[in-house]
C-alpha atoms as a PDB file:
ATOM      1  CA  UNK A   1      23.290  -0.310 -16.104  1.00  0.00           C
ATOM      2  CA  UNK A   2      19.605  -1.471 -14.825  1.00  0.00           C
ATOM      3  CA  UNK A   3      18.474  -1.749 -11.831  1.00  0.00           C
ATOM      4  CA  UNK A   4      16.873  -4.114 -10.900  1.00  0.00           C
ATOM      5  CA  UNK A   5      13.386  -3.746  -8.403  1.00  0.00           C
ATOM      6  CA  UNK A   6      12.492  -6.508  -6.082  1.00  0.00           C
ATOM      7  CA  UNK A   7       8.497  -7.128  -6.273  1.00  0.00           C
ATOM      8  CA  UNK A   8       6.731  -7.971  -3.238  1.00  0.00           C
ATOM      9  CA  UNK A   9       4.627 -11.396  -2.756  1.00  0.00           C
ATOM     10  CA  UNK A  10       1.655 -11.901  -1.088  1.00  0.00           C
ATOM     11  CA  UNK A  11       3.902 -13.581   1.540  1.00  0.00           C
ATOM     12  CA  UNK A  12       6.040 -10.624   1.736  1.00  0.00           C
ATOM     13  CA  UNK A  13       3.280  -8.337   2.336  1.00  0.00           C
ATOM     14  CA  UNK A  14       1.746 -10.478   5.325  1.00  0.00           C
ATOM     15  CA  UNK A  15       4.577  -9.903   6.822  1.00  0.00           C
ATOM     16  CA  UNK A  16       4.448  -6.204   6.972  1.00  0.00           C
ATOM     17  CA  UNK A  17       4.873  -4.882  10.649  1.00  0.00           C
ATOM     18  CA  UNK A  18       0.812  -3.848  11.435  1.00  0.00           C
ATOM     19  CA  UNK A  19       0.618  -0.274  11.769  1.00  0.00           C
ATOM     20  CA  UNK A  20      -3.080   1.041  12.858  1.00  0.00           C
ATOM     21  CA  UNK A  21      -4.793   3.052  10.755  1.00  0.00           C
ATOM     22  CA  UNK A  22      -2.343   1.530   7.302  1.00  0.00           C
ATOM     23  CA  UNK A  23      -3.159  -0.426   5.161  1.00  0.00           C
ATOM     24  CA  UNK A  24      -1.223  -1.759   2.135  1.00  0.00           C
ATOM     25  CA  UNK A  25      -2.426  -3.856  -1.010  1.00  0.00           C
ATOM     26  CA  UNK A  26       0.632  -5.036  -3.428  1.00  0.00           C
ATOM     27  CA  UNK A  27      -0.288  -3.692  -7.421  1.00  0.00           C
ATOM     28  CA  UNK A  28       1.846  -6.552  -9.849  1.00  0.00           C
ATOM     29  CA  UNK A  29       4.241  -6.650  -6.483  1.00  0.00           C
ATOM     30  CA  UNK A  30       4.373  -2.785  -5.991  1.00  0.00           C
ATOM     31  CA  UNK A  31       3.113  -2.044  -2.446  1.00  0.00           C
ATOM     32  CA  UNK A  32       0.954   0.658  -2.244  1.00  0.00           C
ATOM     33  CA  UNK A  33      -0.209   2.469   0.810  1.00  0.00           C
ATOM     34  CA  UNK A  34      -3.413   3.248   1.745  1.00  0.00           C
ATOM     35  CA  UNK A  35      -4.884   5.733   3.445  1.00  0.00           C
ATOM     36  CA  UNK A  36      -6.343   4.586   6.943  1.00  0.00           C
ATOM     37  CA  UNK A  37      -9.244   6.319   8.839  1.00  0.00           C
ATOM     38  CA  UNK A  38     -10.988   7.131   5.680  1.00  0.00           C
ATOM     39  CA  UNK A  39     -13.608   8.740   8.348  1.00  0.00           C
ATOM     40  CA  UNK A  40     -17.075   8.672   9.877  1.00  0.00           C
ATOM     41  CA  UNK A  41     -19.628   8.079   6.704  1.00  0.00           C
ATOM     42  CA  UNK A  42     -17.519   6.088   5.108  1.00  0.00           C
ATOM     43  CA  UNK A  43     -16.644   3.770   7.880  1.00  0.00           C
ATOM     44  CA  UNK A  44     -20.598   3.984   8.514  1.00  0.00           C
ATOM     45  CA  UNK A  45     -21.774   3.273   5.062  1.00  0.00           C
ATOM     46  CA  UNK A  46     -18.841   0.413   4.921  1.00  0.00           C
ATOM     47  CA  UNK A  47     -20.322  -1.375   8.042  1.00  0.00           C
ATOM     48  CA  UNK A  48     -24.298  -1.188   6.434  1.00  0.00           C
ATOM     49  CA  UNK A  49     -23.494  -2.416   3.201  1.00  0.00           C
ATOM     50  CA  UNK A  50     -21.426  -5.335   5.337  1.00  0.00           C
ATOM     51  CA  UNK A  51     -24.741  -5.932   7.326  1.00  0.00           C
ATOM     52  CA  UNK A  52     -26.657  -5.995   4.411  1.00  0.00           C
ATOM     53  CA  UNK A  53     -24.857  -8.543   2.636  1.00  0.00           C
ATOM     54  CA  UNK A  54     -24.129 -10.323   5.350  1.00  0.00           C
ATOM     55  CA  UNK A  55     -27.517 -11.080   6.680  1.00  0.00           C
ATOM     56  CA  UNK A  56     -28.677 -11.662   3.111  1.00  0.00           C
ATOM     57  CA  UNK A  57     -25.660 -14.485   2.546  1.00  0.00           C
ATOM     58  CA  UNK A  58     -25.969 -16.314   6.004  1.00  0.00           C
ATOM     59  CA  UNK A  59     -29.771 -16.232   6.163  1.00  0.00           C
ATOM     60  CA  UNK A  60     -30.128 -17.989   2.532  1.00  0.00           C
ATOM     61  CA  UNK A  61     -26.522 -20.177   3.854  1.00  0.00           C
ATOM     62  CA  UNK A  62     -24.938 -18.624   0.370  1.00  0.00           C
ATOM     63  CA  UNK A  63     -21.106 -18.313   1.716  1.00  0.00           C
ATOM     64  CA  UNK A  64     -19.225 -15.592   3.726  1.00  0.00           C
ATOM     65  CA  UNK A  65     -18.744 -12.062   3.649  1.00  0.00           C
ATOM     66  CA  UNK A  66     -15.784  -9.885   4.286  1.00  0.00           C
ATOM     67  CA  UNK A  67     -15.329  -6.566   5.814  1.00  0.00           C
ATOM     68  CA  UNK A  68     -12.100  -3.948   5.033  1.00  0.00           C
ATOM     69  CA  UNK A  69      -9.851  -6.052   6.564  1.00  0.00           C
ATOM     70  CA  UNK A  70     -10.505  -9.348   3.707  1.00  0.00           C
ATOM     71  CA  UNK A  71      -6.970  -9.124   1.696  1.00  0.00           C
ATOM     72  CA  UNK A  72      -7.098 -11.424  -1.795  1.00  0.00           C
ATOM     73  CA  UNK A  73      -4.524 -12.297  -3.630  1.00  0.00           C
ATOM     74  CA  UNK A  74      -5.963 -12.123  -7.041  1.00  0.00           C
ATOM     75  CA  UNK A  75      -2.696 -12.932  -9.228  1.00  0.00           C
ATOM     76  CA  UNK A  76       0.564 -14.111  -8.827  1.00  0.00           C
ATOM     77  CA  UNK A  77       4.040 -13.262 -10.131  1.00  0.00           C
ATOM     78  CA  UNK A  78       3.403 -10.443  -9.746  1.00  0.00           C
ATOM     79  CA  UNK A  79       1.611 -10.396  -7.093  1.00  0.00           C
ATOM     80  CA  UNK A  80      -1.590  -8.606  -6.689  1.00  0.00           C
ATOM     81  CA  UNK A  81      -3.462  -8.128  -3.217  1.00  0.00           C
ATOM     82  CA  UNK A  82      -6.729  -6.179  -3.271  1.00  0.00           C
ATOM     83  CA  UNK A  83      -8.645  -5.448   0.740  1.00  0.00           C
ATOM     84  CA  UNK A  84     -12.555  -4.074  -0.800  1.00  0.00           C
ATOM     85  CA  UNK A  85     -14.467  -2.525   1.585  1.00  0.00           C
ATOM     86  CA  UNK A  86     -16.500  -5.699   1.877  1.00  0.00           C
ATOM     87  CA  UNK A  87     -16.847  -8.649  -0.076  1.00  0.00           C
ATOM     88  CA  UNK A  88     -19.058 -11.823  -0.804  1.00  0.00           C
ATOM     89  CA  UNK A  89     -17.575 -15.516  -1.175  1.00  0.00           C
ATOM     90  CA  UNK A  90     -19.918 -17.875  -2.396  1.00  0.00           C
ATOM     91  CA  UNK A  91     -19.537 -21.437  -0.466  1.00  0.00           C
ATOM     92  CA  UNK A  92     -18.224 -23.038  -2.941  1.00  0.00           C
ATOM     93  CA  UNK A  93     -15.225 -21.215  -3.732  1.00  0.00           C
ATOM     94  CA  UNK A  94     -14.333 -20.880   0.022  1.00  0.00           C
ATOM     95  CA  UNK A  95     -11.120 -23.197   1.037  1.00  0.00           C
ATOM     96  CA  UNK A  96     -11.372 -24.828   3.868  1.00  0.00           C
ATOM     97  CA  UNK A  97     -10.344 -24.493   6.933  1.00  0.00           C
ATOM     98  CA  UNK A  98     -10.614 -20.594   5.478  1.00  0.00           C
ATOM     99  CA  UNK A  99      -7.069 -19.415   6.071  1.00  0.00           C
ATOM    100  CA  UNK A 100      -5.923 -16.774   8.318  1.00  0.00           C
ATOM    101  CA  UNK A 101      -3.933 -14.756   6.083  1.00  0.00           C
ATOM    102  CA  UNK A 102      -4.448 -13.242   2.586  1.00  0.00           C
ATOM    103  CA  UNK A 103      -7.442 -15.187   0.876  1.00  0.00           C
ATOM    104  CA  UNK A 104      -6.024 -16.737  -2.552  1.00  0.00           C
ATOM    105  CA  UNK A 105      -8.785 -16.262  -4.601  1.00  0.00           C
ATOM    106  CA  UNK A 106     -10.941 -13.318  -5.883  1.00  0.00           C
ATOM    107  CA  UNK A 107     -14.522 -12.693  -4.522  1.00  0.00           C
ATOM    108  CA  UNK A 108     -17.508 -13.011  -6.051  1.00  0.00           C
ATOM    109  CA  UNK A 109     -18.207  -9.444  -5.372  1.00  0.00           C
ATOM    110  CA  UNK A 110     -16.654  -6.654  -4.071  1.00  0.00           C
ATOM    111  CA  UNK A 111     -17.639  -3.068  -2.754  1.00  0.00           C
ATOM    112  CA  UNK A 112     -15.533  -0.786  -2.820  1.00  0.00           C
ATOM    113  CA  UNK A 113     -16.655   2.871  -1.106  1.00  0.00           C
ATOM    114  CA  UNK A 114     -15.323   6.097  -2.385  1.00  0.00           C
ATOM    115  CA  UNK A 115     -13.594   8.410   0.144  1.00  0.00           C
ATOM    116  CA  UNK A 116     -12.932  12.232  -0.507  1.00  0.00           C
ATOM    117  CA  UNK A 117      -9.378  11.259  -1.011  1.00  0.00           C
ATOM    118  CA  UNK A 118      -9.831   8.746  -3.528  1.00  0.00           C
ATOM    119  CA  UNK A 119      -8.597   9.691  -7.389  1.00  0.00           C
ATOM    120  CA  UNK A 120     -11.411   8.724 -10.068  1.00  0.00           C
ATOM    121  CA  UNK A 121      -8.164   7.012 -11.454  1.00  0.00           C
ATOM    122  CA  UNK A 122      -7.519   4.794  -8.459  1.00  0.00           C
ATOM    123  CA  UNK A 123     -10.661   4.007  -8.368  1.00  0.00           C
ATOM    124  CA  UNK A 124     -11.425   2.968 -12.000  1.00  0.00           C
ATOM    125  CA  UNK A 125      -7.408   0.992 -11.515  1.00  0.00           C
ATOM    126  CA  UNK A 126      -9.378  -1.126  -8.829  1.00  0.00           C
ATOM    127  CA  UNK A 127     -12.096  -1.880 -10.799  1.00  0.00           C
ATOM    128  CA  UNK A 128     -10.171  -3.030 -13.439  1.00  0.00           C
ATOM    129  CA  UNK A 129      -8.125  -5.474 -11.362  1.00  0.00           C
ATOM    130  CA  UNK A 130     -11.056  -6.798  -9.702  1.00  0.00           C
ATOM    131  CA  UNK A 131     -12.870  -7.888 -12.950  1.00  0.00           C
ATOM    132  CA  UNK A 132      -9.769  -8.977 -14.581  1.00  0.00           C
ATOM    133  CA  UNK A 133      -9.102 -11.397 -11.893  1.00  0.00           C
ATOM    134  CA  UNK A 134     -12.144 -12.754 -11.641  1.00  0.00           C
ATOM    135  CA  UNK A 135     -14.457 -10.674  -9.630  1.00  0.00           C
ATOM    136  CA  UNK A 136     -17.882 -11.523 -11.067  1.00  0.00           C
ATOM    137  CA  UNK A 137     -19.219  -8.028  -9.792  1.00  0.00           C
ATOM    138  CA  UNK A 138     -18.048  -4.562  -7.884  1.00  0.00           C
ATOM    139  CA  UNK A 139     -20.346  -2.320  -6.674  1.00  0.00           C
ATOM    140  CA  UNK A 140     -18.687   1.525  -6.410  1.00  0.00           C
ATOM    141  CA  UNK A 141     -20.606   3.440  -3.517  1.00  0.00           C
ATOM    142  CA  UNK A 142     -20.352   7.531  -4.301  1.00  0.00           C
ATOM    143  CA  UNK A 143     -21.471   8.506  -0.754  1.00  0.00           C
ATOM    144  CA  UNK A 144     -21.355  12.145  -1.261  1.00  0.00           C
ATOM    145  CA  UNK A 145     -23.412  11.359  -4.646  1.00  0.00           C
ATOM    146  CA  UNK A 146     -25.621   8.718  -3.313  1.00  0.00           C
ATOM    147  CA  UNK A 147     -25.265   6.397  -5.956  1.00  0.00           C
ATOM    148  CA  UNK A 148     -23.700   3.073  -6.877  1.00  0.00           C
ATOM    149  CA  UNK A 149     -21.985   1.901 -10.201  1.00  0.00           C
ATOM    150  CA  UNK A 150     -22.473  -1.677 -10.816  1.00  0.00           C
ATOM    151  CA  UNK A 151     -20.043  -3.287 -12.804  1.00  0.00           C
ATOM    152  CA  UNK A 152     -19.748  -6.849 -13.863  1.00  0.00           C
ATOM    153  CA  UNK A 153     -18.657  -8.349 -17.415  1.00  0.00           C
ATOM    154  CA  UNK A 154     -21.625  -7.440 -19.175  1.00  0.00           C
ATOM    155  CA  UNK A 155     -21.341  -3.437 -18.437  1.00  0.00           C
ATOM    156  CA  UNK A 156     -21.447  -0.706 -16.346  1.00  0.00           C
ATOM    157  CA  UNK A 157     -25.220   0.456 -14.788  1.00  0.00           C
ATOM    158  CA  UNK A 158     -25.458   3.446 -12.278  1.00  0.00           C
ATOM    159  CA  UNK A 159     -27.865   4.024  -9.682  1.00  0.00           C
ATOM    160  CA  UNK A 160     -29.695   6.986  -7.924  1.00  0.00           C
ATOM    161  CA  UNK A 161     -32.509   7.977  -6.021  1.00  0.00           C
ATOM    162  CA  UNK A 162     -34.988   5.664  -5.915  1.00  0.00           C
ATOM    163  CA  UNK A 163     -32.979   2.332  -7.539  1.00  0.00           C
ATOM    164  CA  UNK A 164     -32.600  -1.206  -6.252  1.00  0.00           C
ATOM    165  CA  UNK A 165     -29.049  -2.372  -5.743  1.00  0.00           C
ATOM    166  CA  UNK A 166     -29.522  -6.084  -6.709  1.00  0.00           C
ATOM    167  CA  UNK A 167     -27.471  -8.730  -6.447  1.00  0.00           C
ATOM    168  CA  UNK A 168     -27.825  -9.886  -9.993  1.00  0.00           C
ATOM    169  CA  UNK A 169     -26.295 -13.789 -11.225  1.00  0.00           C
ATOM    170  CA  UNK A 170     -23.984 -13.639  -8.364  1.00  0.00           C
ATOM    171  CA  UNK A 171     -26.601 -13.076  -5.511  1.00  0.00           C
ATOM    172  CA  UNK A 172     -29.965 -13.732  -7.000  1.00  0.00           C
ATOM    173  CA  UNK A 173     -32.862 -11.626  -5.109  1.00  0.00           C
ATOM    174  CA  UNK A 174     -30.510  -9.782  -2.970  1.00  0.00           C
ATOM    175  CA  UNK A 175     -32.068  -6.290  -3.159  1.00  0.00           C
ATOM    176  CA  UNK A 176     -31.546  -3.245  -1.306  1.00  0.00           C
ATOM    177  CA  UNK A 177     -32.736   0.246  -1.935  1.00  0.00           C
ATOM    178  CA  UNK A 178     -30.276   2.744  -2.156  1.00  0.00           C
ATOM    179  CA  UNK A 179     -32.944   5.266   0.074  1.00  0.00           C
ATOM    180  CA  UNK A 180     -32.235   2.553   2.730  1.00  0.00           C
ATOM    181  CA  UNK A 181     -28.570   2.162   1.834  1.00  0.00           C
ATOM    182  CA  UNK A 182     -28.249   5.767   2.237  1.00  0.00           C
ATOM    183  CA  UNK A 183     -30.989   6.694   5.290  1.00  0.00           C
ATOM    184  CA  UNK A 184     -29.824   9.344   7.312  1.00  0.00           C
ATOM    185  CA  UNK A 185     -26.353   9.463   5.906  1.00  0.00           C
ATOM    186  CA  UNK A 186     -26.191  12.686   3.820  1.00  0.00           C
ATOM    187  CA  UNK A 187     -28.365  15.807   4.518  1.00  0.00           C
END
């Protein structure tokens, strides 16, 4: 005899009693916990790289940008929900009015930051969701490291020390040096 498992929707997950400091995302209609109060640099270095983007997008009027709370459902049946530490919508792909819940699209970019409690596996499982939905580009931030994996469809580059984060096809001339990214973060 089978049993059968009933997968969560998008829907479903919205509807989730809020519980502060939890966070879920739904893998092909699986919900998954995660871990709230990921702490002080991370919560730090999620906030700059927000700021960052976000001055860069509204001061050249290129779309909107999310922080950790920005939930998008990137497939359906089964549904999959990703929330990125922040993310960039381009104007164009934003619905309008911009709905309250669960965006249904998939970003143009998103950042995802690595906390001590993160697997290398979860974190490479993300990735591959995001660019197999669509995601044009994630940016990894290692802040124990100091350095940020860029991927997109053409490849993988990683940066340290004295690299430019840039913004590439998806934000053209959005730079910012990782010695900025990461001033006065890590001793």
């Amino acid at each position: 005899m089978s049993v059968q498992v009933k997968l969560m929707t998008a829907e479903d997950l919205w509807a989730l009693p809020r519980v502060e400091g939890v966070r879920h995302e739904l893998m092909e209609g699986t919900l998954v916990e995660m871990v709230g109060g990921t702490g002080g640099l991370h919560g730090v270095l999620e906030a700059r790289v927000a700021r960052h983007l976000a001055n860069f997008v509204e001061e050249n009027g290129l779309g909107y940008v999310t922080g950790a709370s920005g939930a998008f459902i990137l497939a359906r049946d089964p549904d999959v929900v990703r929330i990125p530490d922040a993310a960039f919508i381009s104007k164009a792909q934003m619905p309008k009015p911009i709905p309250e819940k669960s965006l249904p699209l998939a970003p143009d970019l998103a950042v995802e930051i690595v906390s001590p409690n993160d697997s290398a596996l979860e974190v490479r499982h993300r990735v591959q969701d995001y660019l197999k939905y669509g995601v044009r580009m994630v940016w990894v931030v290692y802040p124990e490291l100091q350095t940020v994996d860029c991927y997109s469809v053409d490849g993988v580059q990683s940066l340290k020390d004295d690299a430019v984060l840039e913004g590439g096809k998806v934000l053209p001339n959005f730079r910012l040096s990782l010695r900025t990214l990461f001033a006065d973060l890590v001793e």
